[in-house]
Protein backbone atom coordinates (compact mmCIF):
# COMPACT_ATOMS: atom_id res chain seq x y z
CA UNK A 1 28.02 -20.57 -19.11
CA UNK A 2 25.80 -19.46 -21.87
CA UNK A 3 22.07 -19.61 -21.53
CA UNK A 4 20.29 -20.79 -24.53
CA UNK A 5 17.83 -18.33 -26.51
CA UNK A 6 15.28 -20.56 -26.41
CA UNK A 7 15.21 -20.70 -22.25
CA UNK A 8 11.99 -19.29 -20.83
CA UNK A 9 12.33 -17.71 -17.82
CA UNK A 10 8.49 -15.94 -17.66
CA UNK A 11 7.52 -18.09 -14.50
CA UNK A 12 9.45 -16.49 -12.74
CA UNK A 13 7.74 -13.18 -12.25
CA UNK A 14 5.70 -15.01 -10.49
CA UNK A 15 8.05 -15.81 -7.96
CA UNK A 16 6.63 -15.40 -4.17
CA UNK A 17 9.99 -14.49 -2.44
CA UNK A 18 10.66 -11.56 -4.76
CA UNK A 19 6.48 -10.71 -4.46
CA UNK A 20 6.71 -11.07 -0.29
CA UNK A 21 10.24 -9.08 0.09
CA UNK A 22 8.96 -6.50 -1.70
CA UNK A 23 5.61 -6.05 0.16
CA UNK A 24 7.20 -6.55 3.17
CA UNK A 25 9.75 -3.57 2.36
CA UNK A 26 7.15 -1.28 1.36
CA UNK A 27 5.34 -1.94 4.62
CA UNK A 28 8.46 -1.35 6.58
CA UNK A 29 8.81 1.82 4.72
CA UNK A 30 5.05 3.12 6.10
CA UNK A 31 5.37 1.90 9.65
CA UNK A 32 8.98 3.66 9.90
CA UNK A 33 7.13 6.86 8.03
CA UNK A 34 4.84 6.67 10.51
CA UNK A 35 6.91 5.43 13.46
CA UNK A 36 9.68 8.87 12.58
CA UNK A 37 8.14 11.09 15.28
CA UNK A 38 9.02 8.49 17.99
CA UNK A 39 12.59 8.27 16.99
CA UNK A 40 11.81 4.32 16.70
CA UNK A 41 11.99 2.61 13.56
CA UNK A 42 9.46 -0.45 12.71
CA UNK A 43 11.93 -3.09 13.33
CA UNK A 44 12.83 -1.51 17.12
CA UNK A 45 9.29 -0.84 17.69
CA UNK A 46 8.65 -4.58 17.25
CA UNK A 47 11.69 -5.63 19.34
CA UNK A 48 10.34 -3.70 22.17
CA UNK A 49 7.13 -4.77 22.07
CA UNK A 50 8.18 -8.19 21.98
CA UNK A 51 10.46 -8.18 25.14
CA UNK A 52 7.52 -6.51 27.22
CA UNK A 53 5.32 -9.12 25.74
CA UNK A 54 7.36 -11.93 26.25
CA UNK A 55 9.53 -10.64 28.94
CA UNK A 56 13.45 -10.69 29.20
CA UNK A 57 15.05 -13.33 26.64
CA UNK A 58 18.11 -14.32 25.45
CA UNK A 59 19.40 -13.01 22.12
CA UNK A 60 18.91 -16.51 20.40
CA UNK A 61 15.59 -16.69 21.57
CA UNK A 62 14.45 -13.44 20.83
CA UNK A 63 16.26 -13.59 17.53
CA UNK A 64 14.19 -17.35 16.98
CA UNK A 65 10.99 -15.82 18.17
CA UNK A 66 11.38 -12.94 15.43
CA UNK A 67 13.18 -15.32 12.36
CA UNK A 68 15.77 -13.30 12.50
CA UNK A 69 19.82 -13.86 12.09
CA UNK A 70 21.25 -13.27 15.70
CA UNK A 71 23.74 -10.76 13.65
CA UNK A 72 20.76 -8.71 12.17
CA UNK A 73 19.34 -9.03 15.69
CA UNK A 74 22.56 -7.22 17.33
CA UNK A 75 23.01 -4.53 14.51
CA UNK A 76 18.79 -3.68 15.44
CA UNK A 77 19.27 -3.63 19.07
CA UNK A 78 22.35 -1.61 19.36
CA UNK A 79 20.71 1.78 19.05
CA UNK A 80 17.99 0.60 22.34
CA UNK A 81 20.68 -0.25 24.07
CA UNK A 82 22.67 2.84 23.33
CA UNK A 83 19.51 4.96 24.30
CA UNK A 84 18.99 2.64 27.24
CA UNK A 85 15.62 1.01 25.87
CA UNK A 86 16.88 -2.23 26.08
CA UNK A 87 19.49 -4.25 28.78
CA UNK A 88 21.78 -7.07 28.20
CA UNK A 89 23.03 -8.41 31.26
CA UNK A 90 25.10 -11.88 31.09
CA UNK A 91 23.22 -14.68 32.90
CA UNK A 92 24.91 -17.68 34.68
CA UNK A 93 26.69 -18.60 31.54
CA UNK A 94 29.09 -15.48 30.73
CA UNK A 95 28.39 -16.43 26.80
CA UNK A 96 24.81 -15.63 27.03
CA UNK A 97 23.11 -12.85 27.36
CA UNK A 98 20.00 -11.81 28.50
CA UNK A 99 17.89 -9.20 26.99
CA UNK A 100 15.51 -6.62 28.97
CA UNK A 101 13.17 -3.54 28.17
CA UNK A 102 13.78 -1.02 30.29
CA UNK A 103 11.05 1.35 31.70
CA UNK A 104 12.30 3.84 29.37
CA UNK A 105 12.03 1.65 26.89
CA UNK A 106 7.97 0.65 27.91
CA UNK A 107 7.58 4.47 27.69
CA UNK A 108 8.85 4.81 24.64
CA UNK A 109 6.79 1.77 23.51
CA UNK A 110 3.58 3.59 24.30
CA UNK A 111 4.43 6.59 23.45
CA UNK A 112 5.12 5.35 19.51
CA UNK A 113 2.11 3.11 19.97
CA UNK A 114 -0.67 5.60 18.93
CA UNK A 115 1.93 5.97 15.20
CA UNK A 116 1.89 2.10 15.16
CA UNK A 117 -1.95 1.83 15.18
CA UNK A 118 -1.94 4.77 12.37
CA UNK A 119 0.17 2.69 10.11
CA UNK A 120 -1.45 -0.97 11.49
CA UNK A 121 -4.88 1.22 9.85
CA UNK A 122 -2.91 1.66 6.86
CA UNK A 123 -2.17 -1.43 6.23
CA UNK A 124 -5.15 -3.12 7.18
CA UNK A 125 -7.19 -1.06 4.22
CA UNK A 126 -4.36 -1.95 1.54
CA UNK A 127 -4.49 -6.08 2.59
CA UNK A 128 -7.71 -7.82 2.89
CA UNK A 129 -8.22 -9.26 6.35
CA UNK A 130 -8.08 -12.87 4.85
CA UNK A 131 -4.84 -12.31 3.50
CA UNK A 132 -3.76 -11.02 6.88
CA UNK A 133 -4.63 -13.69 8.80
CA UNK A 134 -2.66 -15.81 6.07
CA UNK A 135 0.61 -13.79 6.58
CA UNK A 136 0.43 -13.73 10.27
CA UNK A 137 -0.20 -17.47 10.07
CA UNK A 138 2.63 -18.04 7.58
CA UNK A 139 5.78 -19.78 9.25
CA UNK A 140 7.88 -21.97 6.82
């Protein structure tokens, strides 16, 4: 199908998915800059954080808690669980499975934490705190 010349398609750089996926890439980007020295990337730091937080989960859960696609979930854990940061052990039903941070993986929590707060600095003087607060508050 042919678009007609006359079509105006301006509003559209305006557009608040394309605006939010790229800020949120280019904030990825810093925290995993920042987070290289651990060996941890930003989405693995979060993951761990979030199990010793929340404590052990199942894979739907955690991948609900964190809006995330249970498929995107697996492909992000499998490098904690291949360094042993992270347990899955299947619970009463064999189909689910149950999702654990290991003491290694508190250690290497904290140890990554002081690069976390570097970039969490970062970001924090890029974003006014209102704006912040609105993200963190954003759930749709």
């Amino acid at each position: 199908m042919e678009l007609p010349d006359r079509i105006d398609l301006s509003e559209c750089g305006a557009c608040a998915c394309f605006a939010l996926r790229r800020a949120a890439r280019g904030i990825t980007r810093l925290y995993d800059r920042q987070l290289r020295p651990s060996g941890l990337r930003a989405t693995q730091f979060t993951l761990l954080v979030v199990l010793k937080n929340a404590g052990p989960q199942s894979v739907q859960v955690l991948a609900d808690r964190l809006g995330l696609e249970r498929t995107t979930l697996t492909r992000n854990l499998q490098p904690l669980l291949a360094r042993q940061l992270v347990t899955a052990d299947a619970g009463a039903d064999r189909r689910v499975r149950t999702l654990s941070i290991t003491r290694a993986g508190v250690q290497a929590a904290v140890a990554a934490l002081p690069l976390w707060r570097k970039a969490q600095r970062q970001i924090e003087k890029q974003i006014a705190p209102a704006a912040l607060t609105s993200l963190r508050a954003l759930s749709l």
